[in-house]
Structure formats: C-alpha cells, structure tokens
N, C-alpha and C. Protein backbone atom coordinates (compact mmCIF):
# COMPACT_ATOMS: atom_id res chain seq x y z
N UNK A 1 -1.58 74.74 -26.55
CA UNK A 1 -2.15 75.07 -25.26
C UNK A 1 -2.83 73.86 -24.62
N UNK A 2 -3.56 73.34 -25.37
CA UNK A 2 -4.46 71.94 -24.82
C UNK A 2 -2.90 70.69 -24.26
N UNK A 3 -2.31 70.91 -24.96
CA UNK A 3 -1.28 69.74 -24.55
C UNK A 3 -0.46 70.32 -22.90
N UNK A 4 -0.10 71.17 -23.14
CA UNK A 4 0.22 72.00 -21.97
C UNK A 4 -0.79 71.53 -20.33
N UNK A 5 -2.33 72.19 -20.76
CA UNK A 5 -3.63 72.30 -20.06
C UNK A 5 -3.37 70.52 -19.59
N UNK A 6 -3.66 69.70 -20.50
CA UNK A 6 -3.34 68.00 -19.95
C UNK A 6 -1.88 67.59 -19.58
N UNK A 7 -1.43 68.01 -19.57
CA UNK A 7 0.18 67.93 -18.58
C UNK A 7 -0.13 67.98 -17.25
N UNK A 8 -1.07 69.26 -16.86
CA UNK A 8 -0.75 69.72 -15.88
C UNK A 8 -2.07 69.53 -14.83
N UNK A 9 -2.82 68.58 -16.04
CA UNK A 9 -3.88 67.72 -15.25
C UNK A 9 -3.70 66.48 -14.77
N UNK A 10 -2.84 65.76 -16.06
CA UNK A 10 -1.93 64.40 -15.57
C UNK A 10 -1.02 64.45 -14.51
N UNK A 11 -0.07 65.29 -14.53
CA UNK A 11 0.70 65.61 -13.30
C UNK A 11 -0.12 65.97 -11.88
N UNK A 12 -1.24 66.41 -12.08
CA UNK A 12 -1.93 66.62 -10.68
C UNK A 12 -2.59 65.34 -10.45
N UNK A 13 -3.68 64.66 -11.30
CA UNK A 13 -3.97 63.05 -10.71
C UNK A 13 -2.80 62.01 -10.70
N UNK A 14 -1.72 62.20 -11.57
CA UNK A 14 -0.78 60.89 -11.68
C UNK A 14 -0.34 60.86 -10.28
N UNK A 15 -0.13 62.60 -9.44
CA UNK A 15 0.77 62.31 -8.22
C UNK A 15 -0.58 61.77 -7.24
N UNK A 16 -1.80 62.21 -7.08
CA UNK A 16 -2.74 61.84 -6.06
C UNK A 16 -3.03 60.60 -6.02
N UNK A 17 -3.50 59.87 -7.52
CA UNK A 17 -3.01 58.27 -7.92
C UNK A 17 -2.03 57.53 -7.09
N UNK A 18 -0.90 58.21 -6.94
CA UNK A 18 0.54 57.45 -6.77
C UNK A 18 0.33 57.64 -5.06
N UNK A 19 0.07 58.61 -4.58
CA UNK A 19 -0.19 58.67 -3.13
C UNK A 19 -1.53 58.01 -2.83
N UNK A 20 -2.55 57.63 -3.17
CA UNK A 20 -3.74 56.85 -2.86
C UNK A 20 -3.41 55.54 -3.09
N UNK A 21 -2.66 55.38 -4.04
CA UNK A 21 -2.43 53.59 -4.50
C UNK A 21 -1.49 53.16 -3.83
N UNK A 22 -1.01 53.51 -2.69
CA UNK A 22 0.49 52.95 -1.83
C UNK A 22 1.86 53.61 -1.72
N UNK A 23 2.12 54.84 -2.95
CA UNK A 23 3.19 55.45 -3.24
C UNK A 23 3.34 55.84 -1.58
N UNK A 24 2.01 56.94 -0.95
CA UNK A 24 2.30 57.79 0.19
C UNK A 24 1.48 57.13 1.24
N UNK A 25 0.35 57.33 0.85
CA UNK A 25 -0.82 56.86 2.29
C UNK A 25 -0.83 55.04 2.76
N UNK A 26 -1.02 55.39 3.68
CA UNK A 26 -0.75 54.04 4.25
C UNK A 26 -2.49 53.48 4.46
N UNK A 27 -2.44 52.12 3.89
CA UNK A 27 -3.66 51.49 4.26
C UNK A 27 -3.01 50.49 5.10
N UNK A 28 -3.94 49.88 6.23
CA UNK A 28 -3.88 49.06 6.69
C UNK A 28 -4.27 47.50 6.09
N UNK A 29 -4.99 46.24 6.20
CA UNK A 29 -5.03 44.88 5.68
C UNK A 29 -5.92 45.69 4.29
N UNK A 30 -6.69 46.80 4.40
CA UNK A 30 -7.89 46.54 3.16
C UNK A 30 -8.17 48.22 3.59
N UNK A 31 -8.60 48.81 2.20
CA UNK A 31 -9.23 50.14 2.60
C UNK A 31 -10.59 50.62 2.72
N UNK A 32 -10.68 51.47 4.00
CA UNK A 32 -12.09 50.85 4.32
C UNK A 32 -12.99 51.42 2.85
N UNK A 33 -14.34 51.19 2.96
CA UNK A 33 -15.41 51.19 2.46
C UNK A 33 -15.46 52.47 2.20
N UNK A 34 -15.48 53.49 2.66
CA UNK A 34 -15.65 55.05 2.04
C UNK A 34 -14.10 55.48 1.44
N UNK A 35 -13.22 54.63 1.97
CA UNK A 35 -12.05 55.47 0.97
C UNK A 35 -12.13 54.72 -0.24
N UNK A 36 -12.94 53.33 -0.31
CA UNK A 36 -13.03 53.11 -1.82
C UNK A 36 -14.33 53.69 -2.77
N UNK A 37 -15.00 54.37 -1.66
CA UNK A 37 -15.97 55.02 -2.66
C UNK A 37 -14.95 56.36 -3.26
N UNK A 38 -14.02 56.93 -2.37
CA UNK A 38 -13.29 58.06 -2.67
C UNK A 38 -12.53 57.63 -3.82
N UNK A 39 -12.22 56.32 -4.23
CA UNK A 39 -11.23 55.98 -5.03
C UNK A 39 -12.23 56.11 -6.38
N UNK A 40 -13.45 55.23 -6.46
CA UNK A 40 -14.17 55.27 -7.21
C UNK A 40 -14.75 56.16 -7.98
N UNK A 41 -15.32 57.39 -7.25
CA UNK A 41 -15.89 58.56 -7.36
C UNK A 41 -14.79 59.43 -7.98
N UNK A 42 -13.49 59.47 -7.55
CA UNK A 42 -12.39 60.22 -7.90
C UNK A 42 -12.31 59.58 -9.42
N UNK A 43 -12.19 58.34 -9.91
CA UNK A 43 -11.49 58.01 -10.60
C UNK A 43 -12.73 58.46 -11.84
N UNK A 44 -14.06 58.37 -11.57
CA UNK A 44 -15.59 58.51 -12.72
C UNK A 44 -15.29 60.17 -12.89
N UNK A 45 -15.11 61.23 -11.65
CA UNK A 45 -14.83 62.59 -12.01
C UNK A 45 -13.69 62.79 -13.08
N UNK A 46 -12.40 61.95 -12.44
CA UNK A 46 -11.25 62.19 -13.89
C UNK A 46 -11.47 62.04 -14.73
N UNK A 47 -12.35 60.81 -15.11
CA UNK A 47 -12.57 60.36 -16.18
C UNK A 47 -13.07 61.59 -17.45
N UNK A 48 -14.06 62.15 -16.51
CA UNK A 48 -15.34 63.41 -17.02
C UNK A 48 -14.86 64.41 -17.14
N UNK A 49 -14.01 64.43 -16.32
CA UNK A 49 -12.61 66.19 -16.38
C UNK A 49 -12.22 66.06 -17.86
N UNK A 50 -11.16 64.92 -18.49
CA UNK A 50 -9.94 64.71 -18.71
C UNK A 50 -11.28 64.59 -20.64
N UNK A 51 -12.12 63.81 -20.43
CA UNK A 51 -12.91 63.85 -21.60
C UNK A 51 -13.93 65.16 -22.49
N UNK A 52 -14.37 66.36 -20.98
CA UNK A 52 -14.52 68.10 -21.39
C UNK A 52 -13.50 68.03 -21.30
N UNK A 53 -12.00 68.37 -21.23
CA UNK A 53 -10.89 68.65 -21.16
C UNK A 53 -10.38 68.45 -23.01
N UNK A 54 -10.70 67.54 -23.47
CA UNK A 54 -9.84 67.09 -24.45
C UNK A 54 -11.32 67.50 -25.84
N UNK A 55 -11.89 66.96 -25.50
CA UNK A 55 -12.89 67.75 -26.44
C UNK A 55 -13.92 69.31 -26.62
N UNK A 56 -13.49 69.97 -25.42
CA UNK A 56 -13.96 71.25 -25.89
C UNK A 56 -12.92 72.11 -26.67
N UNK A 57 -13.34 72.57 -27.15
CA UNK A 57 -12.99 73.74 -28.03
C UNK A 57 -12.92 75.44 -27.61
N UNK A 58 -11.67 76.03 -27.82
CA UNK A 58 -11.64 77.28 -27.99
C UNK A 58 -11.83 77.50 -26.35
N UNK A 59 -10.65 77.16 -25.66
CA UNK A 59 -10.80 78.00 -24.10
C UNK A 59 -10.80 79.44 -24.19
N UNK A 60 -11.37 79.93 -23.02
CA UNK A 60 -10.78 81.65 -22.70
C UNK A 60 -9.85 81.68 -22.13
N UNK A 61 -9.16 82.78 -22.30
CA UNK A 61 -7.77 82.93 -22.13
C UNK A 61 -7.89 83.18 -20.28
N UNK A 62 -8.56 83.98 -20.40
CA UNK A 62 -8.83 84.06 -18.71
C UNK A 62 -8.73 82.84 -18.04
N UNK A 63 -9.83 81.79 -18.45
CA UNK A 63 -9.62 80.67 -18.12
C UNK A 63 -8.53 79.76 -18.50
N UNK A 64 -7.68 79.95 -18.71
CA UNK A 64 -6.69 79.27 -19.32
C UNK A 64 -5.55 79.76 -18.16
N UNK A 65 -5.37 80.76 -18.04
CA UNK A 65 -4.47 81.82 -16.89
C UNK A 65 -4.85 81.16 -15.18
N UNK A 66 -6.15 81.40 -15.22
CA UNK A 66 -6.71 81.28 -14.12
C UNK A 66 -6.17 79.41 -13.24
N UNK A 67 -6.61 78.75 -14.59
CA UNK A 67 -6.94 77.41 -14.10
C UNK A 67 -5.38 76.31 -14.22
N UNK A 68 -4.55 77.41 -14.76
CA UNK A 68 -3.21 76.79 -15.33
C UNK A 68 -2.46 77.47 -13.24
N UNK A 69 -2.70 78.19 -13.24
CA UNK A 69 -2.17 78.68 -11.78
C UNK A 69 -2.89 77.73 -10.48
N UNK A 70 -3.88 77.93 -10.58
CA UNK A 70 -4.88 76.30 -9.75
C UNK A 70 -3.67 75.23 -9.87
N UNK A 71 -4.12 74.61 -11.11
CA UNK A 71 -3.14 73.31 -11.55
C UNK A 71 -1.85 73.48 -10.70
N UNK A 72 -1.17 74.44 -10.97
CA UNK A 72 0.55 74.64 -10.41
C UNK A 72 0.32 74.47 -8.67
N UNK A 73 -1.20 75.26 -8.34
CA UNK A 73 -0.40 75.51 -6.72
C UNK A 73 -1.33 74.15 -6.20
N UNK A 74 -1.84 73.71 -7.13
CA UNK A 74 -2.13 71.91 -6.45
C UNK A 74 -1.07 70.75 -6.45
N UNK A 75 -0.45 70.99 -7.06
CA UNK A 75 0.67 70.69 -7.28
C UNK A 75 1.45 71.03 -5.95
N UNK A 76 1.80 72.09 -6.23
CA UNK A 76 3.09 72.57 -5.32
C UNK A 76 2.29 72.27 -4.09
N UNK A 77 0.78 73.03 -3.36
CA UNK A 77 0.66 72.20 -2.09
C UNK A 77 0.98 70.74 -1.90
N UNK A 78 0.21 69.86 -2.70
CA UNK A 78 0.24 68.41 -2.32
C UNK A 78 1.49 68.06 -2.59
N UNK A 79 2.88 68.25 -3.23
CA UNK A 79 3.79 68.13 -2.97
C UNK A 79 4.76 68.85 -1.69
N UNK A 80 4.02 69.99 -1.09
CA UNK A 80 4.90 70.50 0.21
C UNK A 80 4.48 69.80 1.23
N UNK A 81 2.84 69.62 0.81
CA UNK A 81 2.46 68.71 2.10
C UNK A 81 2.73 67.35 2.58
N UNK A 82 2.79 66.04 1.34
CA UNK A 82 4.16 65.03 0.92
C UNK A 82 5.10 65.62 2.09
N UNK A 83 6.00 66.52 1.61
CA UNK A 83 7.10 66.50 2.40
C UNK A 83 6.91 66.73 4.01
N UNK A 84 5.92 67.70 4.32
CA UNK A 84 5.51 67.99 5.83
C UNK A 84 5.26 66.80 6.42
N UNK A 85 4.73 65.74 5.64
CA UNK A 85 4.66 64.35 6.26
C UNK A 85 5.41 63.15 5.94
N UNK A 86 6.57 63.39 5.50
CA UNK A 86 7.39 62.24 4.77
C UNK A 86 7.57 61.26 5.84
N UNK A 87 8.08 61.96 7.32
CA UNK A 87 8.52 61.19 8.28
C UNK A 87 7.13 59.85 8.73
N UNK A 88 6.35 60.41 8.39
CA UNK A 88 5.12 59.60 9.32
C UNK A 88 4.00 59.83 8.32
N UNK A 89 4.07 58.89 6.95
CA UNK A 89 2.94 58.81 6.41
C UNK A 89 1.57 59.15 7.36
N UNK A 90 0.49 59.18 6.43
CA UNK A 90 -0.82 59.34 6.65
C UNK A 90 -1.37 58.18 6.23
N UNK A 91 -2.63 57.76 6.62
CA UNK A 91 -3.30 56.63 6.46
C UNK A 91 -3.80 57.11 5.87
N UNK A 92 -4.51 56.30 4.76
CA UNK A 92 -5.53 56.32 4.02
C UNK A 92 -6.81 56.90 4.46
N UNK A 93 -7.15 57.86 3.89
CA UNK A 93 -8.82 58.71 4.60
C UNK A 93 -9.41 57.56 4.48
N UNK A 94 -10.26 57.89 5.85
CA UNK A 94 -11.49 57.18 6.07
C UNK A 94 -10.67 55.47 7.33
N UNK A 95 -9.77 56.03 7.52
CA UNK A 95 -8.88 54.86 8.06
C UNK A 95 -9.48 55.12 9.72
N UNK A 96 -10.19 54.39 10.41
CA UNK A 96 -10.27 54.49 11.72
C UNK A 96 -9.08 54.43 12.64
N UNK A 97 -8.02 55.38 13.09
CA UNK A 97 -7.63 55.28 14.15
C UNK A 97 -7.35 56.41 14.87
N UNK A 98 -6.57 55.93 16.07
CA UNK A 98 -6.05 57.17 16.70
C UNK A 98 -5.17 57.93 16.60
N UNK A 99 -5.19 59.02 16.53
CA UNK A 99 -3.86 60.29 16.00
C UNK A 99 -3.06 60.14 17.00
N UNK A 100 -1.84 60.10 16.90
CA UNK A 100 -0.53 60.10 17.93
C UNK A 100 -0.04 61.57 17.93
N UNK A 101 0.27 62.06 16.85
CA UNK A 101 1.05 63.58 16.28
C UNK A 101 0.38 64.08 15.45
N UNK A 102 0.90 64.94 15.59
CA UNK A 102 0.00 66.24 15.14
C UNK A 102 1.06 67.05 14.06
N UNK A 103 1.07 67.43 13.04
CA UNK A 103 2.11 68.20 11.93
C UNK A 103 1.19 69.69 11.96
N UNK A 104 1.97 71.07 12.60
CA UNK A 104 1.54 72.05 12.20
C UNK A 104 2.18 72.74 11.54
N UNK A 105 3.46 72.49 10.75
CA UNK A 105 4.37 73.24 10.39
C UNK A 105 4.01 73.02 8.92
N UNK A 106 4.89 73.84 7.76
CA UNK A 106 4.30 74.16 6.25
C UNK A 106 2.98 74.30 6.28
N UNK A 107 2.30 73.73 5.38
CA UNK A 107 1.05 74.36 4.87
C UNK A 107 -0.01 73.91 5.78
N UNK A 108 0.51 73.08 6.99
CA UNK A 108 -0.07 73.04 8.11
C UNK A 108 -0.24 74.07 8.87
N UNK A 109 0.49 74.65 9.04
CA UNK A 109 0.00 76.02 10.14
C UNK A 109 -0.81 76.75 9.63
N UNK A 110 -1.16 77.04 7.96
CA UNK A 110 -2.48 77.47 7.23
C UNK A 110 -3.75 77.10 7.40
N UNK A 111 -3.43 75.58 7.33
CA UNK A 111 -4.65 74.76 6.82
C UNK A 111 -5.04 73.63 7.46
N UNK A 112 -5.73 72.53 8.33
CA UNK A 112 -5.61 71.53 8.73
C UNK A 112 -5.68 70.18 7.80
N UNK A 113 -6.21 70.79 6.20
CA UNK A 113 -6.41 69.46 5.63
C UNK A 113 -6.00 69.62 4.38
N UNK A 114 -4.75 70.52 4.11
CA UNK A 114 -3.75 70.72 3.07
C UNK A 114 -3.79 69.78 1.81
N UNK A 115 -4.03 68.58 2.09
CA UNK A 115 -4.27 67.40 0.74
C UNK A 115 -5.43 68.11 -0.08
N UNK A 116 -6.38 67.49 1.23
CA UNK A 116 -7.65 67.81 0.22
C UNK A 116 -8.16 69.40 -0.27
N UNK A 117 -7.26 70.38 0.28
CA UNK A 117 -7.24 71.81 -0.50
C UNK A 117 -6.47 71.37 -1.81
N UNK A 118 -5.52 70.87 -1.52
CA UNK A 118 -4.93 70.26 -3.33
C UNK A 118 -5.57 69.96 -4.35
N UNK A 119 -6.50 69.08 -3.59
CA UNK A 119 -6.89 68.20 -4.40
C UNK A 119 -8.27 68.99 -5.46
N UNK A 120 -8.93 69.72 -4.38
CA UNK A 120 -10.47 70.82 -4.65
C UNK A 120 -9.74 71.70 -5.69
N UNK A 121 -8.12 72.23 -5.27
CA UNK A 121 -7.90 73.32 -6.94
C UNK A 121 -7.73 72.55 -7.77
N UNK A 122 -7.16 71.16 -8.10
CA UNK A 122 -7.36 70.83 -8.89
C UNK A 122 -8.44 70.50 -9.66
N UNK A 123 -9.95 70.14 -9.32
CA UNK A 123 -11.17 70.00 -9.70
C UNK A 123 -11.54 71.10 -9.87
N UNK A 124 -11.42 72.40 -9.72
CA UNK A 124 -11.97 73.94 -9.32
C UNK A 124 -11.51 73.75 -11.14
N UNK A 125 -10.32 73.89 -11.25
CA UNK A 125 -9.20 74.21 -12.12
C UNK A 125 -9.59 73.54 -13.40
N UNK A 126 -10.29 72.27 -13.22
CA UNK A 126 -10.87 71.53 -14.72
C UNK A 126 -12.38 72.19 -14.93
N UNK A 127 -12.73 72.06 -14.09
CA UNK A 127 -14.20 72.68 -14.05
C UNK A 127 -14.39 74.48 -15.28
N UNK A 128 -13.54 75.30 -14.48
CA UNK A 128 -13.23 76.14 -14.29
C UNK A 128 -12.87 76.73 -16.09
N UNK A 129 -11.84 75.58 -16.22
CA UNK A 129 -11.42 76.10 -17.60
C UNK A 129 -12.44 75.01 -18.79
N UNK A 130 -12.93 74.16 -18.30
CA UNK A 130 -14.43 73.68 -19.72
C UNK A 130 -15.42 74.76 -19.42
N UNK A 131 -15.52 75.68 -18.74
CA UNK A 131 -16.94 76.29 -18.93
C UNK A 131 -17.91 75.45 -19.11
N UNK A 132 -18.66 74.34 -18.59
CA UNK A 132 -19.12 73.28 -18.74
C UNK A 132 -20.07 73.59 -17.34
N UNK A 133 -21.10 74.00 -16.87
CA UNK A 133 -21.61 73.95 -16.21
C UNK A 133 -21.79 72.58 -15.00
N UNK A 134 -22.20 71.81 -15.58
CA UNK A 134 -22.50 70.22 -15.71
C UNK A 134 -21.12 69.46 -14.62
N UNK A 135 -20.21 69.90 -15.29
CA UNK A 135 -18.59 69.15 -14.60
C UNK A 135 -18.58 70.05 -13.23
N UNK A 136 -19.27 70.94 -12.61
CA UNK A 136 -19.12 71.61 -11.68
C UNK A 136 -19.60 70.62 -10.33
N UNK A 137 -20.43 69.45 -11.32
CA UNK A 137 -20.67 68.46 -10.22
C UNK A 137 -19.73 67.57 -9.58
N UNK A 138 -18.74 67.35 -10.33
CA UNK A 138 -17.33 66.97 -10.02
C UNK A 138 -16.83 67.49 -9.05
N UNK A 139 -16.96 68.61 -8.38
CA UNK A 139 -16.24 69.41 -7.41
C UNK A 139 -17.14 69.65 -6.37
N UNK A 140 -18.77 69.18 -6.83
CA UNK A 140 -19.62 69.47 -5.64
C UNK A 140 -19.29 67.89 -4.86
N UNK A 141 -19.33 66.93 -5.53
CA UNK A 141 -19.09 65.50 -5.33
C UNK A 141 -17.57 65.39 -4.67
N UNK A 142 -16.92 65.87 -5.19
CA UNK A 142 -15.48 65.70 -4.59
C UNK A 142 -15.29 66.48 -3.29
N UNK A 143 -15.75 67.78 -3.55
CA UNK A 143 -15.41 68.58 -2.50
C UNK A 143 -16.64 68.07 -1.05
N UNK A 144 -17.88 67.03 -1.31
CA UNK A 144 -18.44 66.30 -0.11
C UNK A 144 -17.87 65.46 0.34
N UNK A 145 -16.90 64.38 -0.13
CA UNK A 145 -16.10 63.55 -0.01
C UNK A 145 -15.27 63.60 0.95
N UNK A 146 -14.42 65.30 0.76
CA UNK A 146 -13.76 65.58 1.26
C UNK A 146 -13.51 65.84 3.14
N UNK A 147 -14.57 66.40 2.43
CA UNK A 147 -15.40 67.71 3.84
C UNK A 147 -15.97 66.14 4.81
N UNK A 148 -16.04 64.96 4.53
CA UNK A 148 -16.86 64.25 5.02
C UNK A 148 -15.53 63.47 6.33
N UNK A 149 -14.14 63.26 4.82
CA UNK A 149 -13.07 62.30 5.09
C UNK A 149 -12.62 63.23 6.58
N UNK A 150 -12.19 64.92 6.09
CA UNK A 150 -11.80 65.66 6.96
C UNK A 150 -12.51 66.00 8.14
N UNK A 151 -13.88 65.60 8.65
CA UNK A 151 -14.95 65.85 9.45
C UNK A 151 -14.90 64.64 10.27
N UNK A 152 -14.37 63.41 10.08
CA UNK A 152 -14.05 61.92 10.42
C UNK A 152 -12.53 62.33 11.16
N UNK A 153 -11.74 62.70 10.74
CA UNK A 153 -10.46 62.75 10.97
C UNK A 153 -9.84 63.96 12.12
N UNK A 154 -11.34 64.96 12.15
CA UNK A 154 -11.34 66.23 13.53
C UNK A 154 -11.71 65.50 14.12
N UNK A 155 -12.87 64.69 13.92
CA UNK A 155 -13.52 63.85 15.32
C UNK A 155 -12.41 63.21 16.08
N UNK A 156 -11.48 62.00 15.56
CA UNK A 156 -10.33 61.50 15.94
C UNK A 156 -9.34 62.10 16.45
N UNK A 157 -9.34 63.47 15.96
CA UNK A 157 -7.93 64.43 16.74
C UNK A 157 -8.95 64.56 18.08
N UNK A 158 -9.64 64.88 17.60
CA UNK A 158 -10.66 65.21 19.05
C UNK A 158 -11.02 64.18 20.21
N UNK A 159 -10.89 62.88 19.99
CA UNK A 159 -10.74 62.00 20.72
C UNK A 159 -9.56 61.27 21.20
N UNK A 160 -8.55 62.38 20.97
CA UNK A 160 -7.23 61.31 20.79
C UNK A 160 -6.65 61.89 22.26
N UNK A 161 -5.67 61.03 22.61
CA UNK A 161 -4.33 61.77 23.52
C UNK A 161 -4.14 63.40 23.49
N UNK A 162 -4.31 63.43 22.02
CA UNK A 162 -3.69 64.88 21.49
C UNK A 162 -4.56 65.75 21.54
N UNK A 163 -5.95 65.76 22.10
CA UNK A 163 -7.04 66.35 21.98
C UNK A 163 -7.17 67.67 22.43
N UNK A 164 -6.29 67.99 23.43
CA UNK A 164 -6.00 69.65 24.08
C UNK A 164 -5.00 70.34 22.68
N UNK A 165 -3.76 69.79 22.48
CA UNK A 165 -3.37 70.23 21.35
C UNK A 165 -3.85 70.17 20.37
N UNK A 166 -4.65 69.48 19.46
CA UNK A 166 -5.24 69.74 18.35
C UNK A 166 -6.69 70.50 18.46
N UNK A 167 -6.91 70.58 19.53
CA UNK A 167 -8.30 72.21 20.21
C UNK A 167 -7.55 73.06 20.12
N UNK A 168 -6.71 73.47 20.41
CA UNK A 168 -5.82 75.19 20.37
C UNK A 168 -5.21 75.21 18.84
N UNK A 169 -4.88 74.40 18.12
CA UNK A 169 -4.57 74.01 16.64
C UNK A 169 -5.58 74.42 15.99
N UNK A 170 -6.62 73.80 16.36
CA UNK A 170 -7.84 74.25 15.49
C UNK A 170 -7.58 75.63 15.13
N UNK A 171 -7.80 76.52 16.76
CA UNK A 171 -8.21 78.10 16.74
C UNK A 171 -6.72 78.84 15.60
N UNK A 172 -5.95 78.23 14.96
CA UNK A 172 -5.11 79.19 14.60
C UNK A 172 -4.78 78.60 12.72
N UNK A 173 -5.55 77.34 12.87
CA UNK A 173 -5.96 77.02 11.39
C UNK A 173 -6.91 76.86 10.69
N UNK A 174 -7.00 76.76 9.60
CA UNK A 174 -8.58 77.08 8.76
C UNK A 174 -8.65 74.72 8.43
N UNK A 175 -10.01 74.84 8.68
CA UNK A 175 -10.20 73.79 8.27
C UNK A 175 -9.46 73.13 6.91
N UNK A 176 -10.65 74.15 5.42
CA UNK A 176 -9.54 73.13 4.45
C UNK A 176 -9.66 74.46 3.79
N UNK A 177 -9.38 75.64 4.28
CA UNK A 177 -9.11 76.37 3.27
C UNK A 177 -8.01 77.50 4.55
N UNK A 178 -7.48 78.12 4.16
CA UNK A 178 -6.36 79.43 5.04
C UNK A 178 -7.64 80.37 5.64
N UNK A 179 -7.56 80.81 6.87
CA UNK A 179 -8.23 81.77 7.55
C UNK A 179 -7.19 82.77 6.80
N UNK A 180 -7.93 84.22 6.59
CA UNK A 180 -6.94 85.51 5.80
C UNK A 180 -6.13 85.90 6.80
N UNK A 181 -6.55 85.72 7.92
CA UNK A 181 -5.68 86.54 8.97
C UNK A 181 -4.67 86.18 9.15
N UNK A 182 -4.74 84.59 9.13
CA UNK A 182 -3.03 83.95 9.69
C UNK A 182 -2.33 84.41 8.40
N UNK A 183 -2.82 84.01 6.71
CA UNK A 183 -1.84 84.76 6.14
C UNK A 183 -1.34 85.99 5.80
N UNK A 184 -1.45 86.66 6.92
CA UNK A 184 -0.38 87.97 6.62
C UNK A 184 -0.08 87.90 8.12
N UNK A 185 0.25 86.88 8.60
CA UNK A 185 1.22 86.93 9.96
C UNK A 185 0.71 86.79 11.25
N UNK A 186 -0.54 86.74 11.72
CA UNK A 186 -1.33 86.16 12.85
C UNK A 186 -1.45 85.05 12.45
N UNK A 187 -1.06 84.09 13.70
CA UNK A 187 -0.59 83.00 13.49
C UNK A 187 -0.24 82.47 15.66
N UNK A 188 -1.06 81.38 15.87
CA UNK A 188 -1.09 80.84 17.20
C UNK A 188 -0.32 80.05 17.51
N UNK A 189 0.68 79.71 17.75
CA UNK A 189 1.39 78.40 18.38
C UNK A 189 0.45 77.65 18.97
N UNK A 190 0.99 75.86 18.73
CA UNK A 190 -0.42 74.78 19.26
C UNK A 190 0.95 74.27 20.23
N UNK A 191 2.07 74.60 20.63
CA UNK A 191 3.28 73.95 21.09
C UNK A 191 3.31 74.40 22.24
C-alpha cells in the first residue's frame, strides 16, 4: 500500500516539477521573486509530505480510499488542464503581464484556476492520509500561495483588453474551487 500511496505522490509533484521547471509554464529572462518563493516553499512542503508519508505507520483505510482518489483527480485535473492550454502556455505565476485570451472550455468553465485546485488535492491528499495534524500547515501555506498567485492574475484579467469578458467569466466560474450549481448544468457563456 505505502509503495502504491508514493507513486501517486511522485506522479503528482514529478508532473507540477516538470511544468514549473520549463516542461509547461513559460518564464520570461528570470522568475519573478514570489514564484521563487512558490518554488521554494513548494519544494520544503514536499519535502515534509513525502518524509510523514514514508515514515508513519499503519494508515486508515478510510484515509487511504479517500486520499488515493484526491491523488488521481489531481492528476487527471492538472493533466486536462495541460491540455486546455497546450496551444498557449501559461506563464509562470506571479509573471506580470497582460492577458490576451482567455480559456473557458474543460475544467475552465468550472473553475478559473484549475492548476492550483490540482495542486491543493494534492496537499489535502498527503495531509489527509498522515493524520499528522502539524503537515496541515503545508496546505495552509500552499493553499496562501495560491489564493495570492490567483488574486494577482484576476487583477490582470481585470485590467486587460479582455476585461468585459473575463467580468461575465467570472459570474459563471468558481474562483479555485467549482460553484455546485454550474456542476449539474447551469453554466453562462463568457462568448
């Protein structure tokens, strides 16, 4: 079970790794100053995940169920969302510029910040299954990070060209988590 449980923790940082280090996101000459605190901070939480991860003992099965399904659909988002943006990488969070386009389609029409929902089940998901009180700071830390990168990046839709369309976008997506309503079929066109 533990070998399984770290598969499917490696597979969730190896791909966010590979998209932060150049695989997906685009930096410009240097990345700014808060996406290397994001790099930093990300990399001291794995560290702390992956070390309760490998030395606790005796998971609950609940937790084992629970946090193995997390793992999968962090996965499967940050890989649908990859594809929703293959055409036109993303810059590196925390990247100052101006938004040209706007992607509302896949797990965009849910969510406006689909990565970093990936990224939170995956931390939910380590947390979750150490029963470790303590590592819950990992997800309070990550999930400010987040909320900070994505709060930088509304401002910019909001100042951009695109600023009437990504205002009516807003009203029909959930920041970084799904409004319940759109999923079961209410749902706004931003087009």
């Amino acid at each position: 079970m533990r070998l399984t449980i770290l598969t499917m923790f490696i597979l969730c940082f190896a791909s966010f790794g590979w998209a932060m280090y150049g695989g997906f996101f685009k930096v410009e000459k240097r990345v700014p100053a808060w996406g290397m605190v994001v790099r930093i901070v990300s990399t001291v939480c794995a560290f702390l995940q992956i070390i309760v991860l490998t030395t606790t003992d005796g998971f609950q099965e609940y937790a084992v169920v629970l946090s193995m399904s997390l793992y999968a659909a962090s996965l499967a988002l940050f890989w649908v969302t990859i594809f929703a943006n293959w055409r036109n990488a993303l810059h590196h969070c925390f990247t100052q510029l101006t938004p040209q386009h706007l992607v509302d389609w896949g797990p965009y029409r849910y969510v406006r910040h689909p990565f970093y929902l990936s990224y939170t089940l995956a931390w939910v998901a380590g947390s979750l299954l150490a029963s470790t009180p303590w590592l819950w700071v990992t997800v309070a830390a990550m999930g400010w990070l987040y909320w900070r990168a994505a709060s930088m990046e509304e401002k910019q839709f909001l100042n951009s060209p695109i600023a009437a369309v990504y205002d009516s976008y807003m009203k029909s997506a959930g920041f970084m988590y799904p409004r319940i309503r759109n999923l079961f079929g209410e749902h706004h066109e931003t087009r």
